[in-house]
N, C-alpha and C. Protein backbone atom coordinates (compact mmCIF):
# COMPACT_ATOMS: atom_id res chain seq x y z
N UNK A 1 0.84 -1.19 0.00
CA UNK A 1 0.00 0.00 0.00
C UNK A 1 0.88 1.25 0.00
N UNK A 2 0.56 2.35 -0.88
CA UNK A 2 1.39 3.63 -1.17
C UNK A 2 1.11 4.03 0.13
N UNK A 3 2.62 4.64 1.09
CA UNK A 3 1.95 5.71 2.38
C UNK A 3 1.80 6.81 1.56
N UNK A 4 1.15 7.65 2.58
CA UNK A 4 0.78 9.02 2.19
C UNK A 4 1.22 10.37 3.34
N UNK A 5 2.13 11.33 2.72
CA UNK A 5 2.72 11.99 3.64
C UNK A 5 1.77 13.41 3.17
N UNK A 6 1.57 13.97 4.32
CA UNK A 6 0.51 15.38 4.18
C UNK A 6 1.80 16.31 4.32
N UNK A 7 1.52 16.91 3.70
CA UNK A 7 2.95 18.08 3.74
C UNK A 7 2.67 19.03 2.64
N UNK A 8 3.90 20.01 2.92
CA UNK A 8 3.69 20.97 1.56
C UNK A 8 4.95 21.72 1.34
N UNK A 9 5.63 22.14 0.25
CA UNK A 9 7.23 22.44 0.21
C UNK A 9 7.89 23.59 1.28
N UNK A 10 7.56 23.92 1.60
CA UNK A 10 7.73 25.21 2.38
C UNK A 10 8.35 24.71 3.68
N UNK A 11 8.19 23.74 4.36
CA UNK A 11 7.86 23.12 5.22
C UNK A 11 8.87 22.33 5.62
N UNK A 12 9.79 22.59 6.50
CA UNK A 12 10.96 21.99 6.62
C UNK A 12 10.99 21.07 7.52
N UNK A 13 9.63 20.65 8.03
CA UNK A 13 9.60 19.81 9.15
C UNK A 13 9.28 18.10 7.98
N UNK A 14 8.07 18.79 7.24
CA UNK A 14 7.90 17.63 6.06
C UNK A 14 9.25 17.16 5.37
N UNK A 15 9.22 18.49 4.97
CA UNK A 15 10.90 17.96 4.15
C UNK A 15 11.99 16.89 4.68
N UNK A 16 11.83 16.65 6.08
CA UNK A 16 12.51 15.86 6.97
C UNK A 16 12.07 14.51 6.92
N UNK A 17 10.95 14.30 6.72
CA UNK A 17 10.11 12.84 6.58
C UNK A 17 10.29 12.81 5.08
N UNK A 18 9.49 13.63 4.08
CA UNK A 18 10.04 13.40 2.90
C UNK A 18 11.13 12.71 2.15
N UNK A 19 12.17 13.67 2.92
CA UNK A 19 13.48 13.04 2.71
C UNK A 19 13.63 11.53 2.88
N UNK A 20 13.47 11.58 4.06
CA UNK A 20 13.58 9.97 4.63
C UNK A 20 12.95 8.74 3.70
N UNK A 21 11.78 9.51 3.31
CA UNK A 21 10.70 8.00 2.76
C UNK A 21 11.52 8.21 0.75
N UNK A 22 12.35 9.04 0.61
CA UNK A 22 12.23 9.11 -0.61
C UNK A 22 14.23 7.99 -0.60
N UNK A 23 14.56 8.75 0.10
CA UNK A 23 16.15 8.28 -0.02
C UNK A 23 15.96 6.66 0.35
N UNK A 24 14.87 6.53 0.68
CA UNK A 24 14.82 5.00 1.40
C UNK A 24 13.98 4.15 0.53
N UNK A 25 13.50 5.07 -0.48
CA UNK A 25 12.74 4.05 -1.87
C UNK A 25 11.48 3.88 -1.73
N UNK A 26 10.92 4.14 -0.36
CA UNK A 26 9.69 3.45 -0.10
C UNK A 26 8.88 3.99 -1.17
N UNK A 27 7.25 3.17 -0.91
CA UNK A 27 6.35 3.58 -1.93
C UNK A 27 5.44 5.02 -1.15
N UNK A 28 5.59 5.71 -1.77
CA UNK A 28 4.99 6.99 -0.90
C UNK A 28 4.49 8.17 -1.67
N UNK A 29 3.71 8.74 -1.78
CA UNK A 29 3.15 9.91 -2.28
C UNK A 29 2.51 11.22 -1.49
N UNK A 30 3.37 12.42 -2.01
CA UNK A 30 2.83 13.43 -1.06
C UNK A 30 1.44 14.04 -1.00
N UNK A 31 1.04 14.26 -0.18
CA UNK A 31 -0.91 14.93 -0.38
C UNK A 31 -0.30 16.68 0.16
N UNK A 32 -0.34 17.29 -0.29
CA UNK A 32 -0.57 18.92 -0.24
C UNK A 32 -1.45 19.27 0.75
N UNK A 33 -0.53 20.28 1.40
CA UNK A 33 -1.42 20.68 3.07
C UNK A 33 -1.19 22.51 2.18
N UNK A 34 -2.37 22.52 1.62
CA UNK A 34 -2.64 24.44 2.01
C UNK A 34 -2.36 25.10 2.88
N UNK A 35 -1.31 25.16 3.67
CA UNK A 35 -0.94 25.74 4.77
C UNK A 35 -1.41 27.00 4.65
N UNK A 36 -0.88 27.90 3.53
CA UNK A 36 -0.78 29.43 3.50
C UNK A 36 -2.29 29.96 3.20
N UNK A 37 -3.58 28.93 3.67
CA UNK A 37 -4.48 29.59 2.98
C UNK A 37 -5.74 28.81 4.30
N UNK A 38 -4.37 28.46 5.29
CA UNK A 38 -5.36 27.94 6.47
C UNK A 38 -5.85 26.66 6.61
N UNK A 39 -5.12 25.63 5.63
CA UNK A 39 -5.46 24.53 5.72
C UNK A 39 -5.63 23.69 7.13
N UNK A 40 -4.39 24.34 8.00
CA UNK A 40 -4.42 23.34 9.08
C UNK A 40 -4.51 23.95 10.20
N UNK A 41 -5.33 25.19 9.67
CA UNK A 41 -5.86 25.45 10.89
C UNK A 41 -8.09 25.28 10.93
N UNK A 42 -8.22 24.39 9.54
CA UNK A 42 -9.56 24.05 9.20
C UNK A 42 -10.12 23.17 10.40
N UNK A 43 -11.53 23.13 10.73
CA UNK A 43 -11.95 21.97 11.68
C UNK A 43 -11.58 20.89 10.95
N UNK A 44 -12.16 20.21 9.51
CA UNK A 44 -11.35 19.06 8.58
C UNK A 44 -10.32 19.10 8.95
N UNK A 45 -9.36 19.63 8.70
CA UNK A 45 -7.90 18.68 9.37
C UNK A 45 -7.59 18.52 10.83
N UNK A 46 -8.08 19.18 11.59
CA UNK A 46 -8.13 18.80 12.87
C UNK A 46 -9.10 17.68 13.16
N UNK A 47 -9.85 17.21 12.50
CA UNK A 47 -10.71 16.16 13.10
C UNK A 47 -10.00 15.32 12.11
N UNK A 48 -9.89 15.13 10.81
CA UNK A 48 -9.60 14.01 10.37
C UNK A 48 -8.27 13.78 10.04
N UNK A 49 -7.02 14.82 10.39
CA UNK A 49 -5.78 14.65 9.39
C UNK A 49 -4.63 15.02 11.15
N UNK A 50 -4.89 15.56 11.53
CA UNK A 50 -3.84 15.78 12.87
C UNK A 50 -4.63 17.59 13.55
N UNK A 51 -5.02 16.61 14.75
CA UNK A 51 -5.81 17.57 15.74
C UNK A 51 -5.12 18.47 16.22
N UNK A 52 -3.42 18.53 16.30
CA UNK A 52 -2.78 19.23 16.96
C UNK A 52 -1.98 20.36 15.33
N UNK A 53 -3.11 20.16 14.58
CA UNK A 53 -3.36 21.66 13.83
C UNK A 53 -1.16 21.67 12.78
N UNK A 54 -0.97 20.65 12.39
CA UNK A 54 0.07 20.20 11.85
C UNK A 54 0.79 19.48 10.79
N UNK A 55 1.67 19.93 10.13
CA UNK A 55 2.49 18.81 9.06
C UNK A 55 3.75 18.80 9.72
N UNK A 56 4.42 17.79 8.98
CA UNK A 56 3.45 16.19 8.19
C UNK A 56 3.11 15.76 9.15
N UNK A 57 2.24 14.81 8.52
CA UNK A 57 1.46 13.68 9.33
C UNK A 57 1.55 12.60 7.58
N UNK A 58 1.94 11.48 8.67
CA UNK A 58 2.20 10.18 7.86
C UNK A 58 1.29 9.15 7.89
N UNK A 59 0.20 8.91 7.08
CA UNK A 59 -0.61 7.80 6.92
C UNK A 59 -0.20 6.64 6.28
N UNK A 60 0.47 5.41 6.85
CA UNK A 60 0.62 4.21 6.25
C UNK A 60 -0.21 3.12 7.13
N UNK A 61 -1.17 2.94 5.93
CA UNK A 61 -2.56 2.12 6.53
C UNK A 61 -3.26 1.85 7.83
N UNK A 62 -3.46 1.81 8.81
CA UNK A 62 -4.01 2.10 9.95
C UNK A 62 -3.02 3.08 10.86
N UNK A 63 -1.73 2.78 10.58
CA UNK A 63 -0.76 4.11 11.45
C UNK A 63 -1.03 5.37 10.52
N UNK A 64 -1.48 6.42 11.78
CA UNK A 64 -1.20 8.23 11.31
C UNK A 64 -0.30 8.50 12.17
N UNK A 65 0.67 8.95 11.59
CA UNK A 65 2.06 9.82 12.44
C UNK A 65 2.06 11.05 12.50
N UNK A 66 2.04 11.89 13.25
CA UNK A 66 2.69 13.65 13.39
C UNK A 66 3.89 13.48 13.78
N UNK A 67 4.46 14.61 13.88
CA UNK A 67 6.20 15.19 14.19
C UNK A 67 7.01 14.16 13.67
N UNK A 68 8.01 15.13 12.67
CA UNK A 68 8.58 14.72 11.54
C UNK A 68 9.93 13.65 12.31
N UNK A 69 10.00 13.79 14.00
CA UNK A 69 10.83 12.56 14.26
C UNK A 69 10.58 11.70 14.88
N UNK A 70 9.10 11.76 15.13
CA UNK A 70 8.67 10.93 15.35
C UNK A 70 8.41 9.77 13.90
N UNK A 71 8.23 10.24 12.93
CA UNK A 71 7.63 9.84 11.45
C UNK A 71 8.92 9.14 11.33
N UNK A 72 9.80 9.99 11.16
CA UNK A 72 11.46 9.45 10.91
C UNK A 72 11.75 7.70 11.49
N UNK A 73 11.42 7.98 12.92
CA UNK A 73 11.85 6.76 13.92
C UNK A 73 10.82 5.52 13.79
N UNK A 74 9.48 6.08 13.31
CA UNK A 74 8.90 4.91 12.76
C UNK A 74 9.40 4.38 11.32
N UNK A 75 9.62 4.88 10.01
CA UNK A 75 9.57 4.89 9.09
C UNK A 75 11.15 3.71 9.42
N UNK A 76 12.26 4.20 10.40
CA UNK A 76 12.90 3.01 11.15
C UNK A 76 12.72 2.12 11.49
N UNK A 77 12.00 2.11 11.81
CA UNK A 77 11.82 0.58 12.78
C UNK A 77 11.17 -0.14 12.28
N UNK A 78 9.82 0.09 11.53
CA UNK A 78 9.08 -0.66 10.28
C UNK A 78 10.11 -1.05 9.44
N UNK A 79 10.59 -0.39 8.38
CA UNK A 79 11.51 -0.65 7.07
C UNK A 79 12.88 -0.49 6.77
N UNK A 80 13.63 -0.20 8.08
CA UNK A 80 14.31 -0.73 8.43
C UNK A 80 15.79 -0.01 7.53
N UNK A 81 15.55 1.26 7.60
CA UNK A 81 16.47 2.50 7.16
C UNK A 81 16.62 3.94 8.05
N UNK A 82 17.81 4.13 8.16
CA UNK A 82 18.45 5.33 8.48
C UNK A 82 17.99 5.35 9.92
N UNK A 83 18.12 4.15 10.72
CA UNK A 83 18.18 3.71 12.18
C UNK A 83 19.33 3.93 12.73
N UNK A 84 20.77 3.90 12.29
CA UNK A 84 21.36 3.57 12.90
C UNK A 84 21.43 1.97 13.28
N UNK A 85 22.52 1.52 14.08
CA UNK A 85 22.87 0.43 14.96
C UNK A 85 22.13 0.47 16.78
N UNK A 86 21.54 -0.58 16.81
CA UNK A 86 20.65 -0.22 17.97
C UNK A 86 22.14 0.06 19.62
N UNK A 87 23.06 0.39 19.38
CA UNK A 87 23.89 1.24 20.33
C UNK A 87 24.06 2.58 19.78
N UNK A 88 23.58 3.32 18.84
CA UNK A 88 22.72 4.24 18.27
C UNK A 88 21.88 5.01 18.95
N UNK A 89 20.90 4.06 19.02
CA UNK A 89 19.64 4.78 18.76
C UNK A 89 19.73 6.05 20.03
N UNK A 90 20.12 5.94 20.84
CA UNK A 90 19.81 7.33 21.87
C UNK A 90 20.60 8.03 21.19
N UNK A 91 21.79 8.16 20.59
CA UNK A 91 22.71 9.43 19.99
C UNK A 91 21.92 9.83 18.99
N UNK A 92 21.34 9.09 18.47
CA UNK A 92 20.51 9.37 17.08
C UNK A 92 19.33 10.37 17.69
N UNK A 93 18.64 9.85 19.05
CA UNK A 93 17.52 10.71 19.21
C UNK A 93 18.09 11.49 19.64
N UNK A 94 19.05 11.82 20.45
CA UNK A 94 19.28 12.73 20.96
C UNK A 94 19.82 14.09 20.14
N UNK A 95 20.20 13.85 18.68
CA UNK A 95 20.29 14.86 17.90
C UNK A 95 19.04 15.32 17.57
N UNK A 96 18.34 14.53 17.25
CA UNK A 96 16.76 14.81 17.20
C UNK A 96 15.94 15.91 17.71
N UNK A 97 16.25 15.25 18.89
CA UNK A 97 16.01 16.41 19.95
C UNK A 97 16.48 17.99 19.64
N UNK A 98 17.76 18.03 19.86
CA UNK A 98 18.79 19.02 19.58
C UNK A 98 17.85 19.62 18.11
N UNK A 99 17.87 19.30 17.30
CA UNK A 99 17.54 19.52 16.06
C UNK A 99 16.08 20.75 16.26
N UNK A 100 15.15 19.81 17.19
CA UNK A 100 13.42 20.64 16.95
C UNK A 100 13.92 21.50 18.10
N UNK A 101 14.28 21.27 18.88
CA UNK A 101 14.86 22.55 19.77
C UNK A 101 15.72 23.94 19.67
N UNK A 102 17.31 23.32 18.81
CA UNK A 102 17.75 24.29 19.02
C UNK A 102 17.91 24.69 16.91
N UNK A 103 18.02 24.19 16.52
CA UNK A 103 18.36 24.64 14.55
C UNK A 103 16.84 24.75 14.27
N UNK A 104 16.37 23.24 13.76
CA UNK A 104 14.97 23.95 13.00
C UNK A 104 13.58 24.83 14.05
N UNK A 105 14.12 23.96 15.48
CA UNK A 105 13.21 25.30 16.40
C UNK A 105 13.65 26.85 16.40
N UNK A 106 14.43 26.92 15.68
CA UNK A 106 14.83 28.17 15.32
C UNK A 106 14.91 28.98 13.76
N UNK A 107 15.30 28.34 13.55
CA UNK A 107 15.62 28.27 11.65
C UNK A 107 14.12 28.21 10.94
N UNK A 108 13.67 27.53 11.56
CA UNK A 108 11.89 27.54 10.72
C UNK A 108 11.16 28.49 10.91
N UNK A 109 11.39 29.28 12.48
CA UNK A 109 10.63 30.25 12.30
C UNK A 109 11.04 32.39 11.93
N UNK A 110 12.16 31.73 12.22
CA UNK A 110 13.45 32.77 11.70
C UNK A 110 13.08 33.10 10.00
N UNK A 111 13.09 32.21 9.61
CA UNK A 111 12.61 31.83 7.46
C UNK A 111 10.96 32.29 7.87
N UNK A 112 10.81 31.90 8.24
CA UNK A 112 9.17 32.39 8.45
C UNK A 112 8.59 33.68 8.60
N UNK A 113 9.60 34.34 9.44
CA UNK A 113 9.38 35.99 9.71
C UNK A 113 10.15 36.62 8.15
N UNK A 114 10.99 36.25 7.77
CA UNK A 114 11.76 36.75 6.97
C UNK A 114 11.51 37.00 5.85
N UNK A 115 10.18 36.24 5.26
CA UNK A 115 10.27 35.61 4.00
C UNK A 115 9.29 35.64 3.12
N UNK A 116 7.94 35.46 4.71
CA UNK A 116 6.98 35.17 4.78
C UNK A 116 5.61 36.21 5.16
N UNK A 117 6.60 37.09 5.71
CA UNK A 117 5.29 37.92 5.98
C UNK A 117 6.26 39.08 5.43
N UNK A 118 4.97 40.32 5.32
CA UNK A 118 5.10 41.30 4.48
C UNK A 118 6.13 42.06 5.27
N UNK A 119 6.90 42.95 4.37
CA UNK A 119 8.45 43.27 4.92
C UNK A 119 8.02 43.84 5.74
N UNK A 120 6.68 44.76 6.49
CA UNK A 120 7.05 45.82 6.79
C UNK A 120 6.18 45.39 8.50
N UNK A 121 6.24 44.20 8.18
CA UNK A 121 5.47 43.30 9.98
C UNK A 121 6.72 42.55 10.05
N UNK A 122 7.58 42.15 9.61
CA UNK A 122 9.13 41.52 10.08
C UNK A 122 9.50 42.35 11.26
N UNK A 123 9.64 41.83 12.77
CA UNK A 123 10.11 42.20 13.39
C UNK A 123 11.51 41.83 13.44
N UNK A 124 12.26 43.23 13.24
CA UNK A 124 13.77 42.73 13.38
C UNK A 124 14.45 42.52 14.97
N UNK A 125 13.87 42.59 15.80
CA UNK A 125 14.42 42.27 16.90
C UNK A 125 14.53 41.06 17.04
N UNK A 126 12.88 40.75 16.95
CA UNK A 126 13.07 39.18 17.03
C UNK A 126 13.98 38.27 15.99
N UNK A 127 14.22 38.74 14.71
CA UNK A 127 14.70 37.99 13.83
C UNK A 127 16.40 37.90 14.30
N UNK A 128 16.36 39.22 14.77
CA UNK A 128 17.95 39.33 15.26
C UNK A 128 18.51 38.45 16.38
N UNK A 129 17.57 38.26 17.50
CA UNK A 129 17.60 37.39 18.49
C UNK A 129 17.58 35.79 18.00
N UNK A 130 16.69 35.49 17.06
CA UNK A 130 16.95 34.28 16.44
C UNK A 130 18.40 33.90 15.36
N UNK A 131 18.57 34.58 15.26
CA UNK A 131 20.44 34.52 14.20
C UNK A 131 20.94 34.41 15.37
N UNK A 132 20.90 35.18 16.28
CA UNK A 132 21.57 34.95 17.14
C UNK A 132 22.04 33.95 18.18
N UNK A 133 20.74 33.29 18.57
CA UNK A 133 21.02 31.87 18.86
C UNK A 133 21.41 30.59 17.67
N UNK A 134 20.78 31.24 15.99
CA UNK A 134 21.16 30.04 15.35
C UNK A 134 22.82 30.27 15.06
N UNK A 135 23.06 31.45 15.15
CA UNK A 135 24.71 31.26 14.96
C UNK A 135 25.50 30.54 16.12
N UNK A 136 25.06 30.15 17.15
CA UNK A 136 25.56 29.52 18.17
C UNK A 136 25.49 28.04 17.79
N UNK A 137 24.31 27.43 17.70
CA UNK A 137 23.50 26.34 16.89
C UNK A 137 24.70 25.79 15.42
N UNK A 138 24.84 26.93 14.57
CA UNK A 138 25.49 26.22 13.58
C UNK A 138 26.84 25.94 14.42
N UNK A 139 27.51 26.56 15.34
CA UNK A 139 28.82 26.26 15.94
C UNK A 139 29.38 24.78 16.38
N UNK A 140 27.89 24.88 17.03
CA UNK A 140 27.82 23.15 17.75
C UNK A 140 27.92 22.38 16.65
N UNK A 141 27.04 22.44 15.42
CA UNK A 141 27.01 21.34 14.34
C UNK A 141 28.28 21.56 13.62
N UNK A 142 28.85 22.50 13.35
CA UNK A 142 30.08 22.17 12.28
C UNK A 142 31.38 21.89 13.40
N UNK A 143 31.36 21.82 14.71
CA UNK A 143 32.63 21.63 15.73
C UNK A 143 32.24 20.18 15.48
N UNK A 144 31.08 19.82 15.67
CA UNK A 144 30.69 17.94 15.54
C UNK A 144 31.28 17.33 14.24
N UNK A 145 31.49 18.53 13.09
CA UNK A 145 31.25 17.67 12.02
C UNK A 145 32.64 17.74 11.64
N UNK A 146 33.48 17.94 12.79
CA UNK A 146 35.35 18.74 12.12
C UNK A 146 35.79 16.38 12.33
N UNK A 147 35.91 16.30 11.40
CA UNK A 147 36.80 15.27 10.57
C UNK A 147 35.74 13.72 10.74
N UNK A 148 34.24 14.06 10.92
CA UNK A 148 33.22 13.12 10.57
C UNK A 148 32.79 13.77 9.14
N UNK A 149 32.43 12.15 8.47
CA UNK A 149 30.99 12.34 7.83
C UNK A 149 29.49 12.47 8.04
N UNK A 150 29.23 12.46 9.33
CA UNK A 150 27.75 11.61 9.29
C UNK A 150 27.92 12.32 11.04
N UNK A 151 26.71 12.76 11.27
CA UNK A 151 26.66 12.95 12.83
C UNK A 151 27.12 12.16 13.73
N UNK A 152 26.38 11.18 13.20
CA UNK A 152 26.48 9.49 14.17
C UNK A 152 26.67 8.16 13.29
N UNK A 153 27.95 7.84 13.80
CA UNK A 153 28.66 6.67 12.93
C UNK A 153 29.08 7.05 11.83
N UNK A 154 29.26 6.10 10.42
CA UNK A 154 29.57 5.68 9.98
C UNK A 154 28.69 6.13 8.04
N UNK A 155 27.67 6.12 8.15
CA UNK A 155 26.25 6.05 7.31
C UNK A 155 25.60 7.34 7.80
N UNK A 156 24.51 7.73 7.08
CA UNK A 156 23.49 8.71 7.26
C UNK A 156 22.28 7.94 8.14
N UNK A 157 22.25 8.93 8.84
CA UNK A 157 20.97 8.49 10.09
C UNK A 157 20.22 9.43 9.99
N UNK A 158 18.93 8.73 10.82
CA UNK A 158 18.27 10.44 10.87
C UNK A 158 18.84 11.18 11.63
N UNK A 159 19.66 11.77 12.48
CA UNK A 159 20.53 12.47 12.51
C UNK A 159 20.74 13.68 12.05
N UNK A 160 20.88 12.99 10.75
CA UNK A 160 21.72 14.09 9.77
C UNK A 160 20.30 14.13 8.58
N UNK A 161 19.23 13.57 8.05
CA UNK A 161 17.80 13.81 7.96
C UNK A 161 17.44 15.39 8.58
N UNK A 162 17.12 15.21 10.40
CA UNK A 162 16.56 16.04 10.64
C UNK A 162 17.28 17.32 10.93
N UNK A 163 18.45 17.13 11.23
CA UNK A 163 19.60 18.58 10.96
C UNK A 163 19.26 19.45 10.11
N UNK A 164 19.33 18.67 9.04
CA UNK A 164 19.31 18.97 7.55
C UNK A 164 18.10 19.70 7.34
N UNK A 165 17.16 19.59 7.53
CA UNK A 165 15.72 19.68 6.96
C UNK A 165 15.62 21.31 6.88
N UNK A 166 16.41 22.16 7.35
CA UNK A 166 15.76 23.56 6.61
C UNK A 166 17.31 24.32 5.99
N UNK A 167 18.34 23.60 6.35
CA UNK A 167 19.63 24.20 5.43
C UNK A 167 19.83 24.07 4.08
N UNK A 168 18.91 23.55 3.45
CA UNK A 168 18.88 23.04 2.01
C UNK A 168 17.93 23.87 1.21
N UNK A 169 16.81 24.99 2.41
CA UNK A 169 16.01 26.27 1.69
C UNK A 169 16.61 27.00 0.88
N UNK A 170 16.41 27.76 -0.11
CA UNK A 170 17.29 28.78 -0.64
C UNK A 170 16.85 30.19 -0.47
N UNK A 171 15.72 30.36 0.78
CA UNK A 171 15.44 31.68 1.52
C UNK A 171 16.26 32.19 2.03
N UNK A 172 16.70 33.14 2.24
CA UNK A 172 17.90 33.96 3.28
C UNK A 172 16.91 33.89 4.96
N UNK A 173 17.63 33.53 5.73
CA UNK A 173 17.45 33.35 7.36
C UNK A 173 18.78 33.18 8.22
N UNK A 174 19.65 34.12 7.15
CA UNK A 174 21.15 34.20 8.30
C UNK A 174 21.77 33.18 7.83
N UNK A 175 21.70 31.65 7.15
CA UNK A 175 22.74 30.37 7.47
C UNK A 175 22.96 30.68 6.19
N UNK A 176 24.55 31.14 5.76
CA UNK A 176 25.35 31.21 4.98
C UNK A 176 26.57 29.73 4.61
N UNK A 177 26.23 28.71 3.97
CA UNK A 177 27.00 27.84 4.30
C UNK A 177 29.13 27.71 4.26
N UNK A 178 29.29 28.86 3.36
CA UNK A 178 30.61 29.04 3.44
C UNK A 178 31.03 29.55 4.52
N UNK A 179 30.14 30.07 5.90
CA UNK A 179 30.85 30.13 6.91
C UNK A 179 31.31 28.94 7.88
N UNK A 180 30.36 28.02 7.56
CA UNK A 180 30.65 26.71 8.03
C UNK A 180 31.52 25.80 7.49
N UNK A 181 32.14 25.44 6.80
CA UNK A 181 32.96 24.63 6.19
C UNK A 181 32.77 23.44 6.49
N UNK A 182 32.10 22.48 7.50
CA UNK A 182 32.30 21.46 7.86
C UNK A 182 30.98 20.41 7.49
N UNK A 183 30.13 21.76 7.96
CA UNK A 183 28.50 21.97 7.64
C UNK A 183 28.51 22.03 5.98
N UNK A 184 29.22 23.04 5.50
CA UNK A 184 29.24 22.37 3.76
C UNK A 184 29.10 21.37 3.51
N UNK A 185 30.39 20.92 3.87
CA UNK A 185 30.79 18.99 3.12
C UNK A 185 29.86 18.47 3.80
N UNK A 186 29.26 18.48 4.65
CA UNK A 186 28.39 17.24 4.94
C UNK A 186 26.81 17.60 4.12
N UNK A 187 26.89 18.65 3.96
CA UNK A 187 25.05 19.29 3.05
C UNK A 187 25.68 18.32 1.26
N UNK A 188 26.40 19.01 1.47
CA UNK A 188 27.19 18.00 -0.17
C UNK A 188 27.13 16.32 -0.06
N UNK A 189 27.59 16.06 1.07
CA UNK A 189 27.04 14.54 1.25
C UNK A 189 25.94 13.96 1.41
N UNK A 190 25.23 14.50 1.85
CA UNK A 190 23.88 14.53 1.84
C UNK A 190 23.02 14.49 0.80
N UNK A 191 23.87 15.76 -0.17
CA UNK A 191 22.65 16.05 -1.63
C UNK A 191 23.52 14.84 -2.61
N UNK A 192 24.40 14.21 -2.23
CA UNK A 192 24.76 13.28 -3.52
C UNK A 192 24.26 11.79 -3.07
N UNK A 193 23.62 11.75 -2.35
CA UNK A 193 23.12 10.27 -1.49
C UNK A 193 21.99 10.13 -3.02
N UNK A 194 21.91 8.98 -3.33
CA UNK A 194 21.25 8.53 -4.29
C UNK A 194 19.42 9.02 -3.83
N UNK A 195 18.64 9.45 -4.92
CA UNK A 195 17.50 9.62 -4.59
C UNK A 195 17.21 11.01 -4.13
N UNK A 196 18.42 11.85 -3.94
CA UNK A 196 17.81 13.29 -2.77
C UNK A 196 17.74 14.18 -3.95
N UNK A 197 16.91 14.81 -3.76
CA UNK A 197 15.73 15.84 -3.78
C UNK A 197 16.25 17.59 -3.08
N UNK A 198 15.67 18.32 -3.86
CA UNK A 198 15.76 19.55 -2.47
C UNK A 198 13.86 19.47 -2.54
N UNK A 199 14.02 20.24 -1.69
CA UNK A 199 12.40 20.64 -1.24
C UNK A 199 11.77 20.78 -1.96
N UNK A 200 11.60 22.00 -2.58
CA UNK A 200 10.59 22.09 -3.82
C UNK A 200 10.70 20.80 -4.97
N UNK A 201 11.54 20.48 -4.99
CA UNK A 201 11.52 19.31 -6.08
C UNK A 201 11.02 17.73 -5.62
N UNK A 202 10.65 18.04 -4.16
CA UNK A 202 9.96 16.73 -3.77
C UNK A 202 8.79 16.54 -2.78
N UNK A 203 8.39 17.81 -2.62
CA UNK A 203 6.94 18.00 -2.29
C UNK A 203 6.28 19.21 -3.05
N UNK A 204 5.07 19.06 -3.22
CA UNK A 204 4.58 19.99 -3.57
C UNK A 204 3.88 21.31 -2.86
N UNK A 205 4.26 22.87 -3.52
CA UNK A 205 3.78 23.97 -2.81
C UNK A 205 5.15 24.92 -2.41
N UNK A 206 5.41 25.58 -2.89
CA UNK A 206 6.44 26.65 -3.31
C UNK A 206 5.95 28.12 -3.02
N UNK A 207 6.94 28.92 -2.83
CA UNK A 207 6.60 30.48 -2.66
C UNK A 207 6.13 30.93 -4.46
N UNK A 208 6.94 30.16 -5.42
CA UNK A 208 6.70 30.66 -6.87
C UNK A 208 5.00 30.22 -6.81
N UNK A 209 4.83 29.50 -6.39
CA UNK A 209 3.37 28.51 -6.94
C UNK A 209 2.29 29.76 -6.22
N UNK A 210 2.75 30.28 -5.29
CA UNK A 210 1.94 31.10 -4.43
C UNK A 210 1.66 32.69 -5.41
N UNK A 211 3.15 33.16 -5.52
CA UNK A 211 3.27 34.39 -6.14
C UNK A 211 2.51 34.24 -7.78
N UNK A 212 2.49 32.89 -8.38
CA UNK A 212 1.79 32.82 -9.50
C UNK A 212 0.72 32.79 -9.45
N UNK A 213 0.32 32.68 -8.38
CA UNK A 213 -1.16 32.99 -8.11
C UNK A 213 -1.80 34.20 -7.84
């Protein structure tokens, strides 16, 4: 049975599950979440698609998944990719963690003020306060990444999936990758993994798709 991932390109939390189900072959097709026009904040998707008003959410036949690491760690343990070695698995979550907390809990909504709303409601304080912790954020990830490939071990884990999931935007939100050097080579390892995609090219719903409208 095809899963079905609710998502929409913009969306760097999808892009994180995306990624995962695409580099891993599975059979999967994306369903388009109207975000920008209130989709998920409709009673319909709260009653029938994820109550806690959200993408993605992963439907593979009686399982519905929310939060993209949570989606990740199942999409593991079912089919049996980008797990890691089970002396792993806590380093693995524990970037995880790190990840919705301190980069894309920051980075997603940093791109969001920036990008997304009209120039002249961008609060720059706040945006400034957010560079500001993500420049701390990229420190930690490229000191990790000085003479590894891969966050954890050996191979790509989710790990390096959910790290990843909003450095591959081509919005401006402060992350310049030539300041990182380490953080480069590993976004380069990443985009040459057989199967990868950037965002817009593997879900559907774009800022162009919007503005053409």
């Amino acid at each position: 049975m095809t899963m079905q991932l609710h998502c929409f390109g913009e969306s760097g939390h999808s892009y994180k599950a995306a990624l995962a189900l695409e580099l891993a072959g599975l059979d999967w097709e994306p369903v388009f979440v109207d975000f920008f026009n209130g989709a998920t904040r409709s009673a319909d998707y709260r009653t029938q698609i994820n109550a806690m008003g959200e993408a993605p959410v992963l439907v593979d036949g009686d399982v519905r998944l929310s939060q993209s690491g949570v989606i990740q760690t199942y999409l593991s343990d079912t089919y049996g990719h980008f797990g890691g070695t089970p002396d792993q698995k806590y380093e693995i979550l524990r970037w995880i963690i790190w990840d919705n907390q301190k980069l894309s809990g920051m980075a997603g909504p940093c791109r969001f003020l920036m990008n997304f709303l009209p120039e002249d409601k961008r609060p720059a304080e706040v945006v400034g306060f957010m560079q500001g912790r993500l420049k701390a954020t990229y420190a930690v990830l490229d000191a990790h990444l000085a003479g590894r490939d891969w966050i954890v071990g050996d191979a790509p884990t989710n790990a390096d999936l959910t790290c990843c999931g909003y450095l591959f935007y081509p919005e401006p939100f402060g992350f310049d990758r030539a300041d990182w050097p380490n953080v480069d080579r590993w976004l380069d390892r990443i985009a040459a993994l057989p199967g990868w995609k950037a965002p817009y090219d593997l879900m559907p719903g774009s800022p162009a798709d919007r503005a053409a409208g």
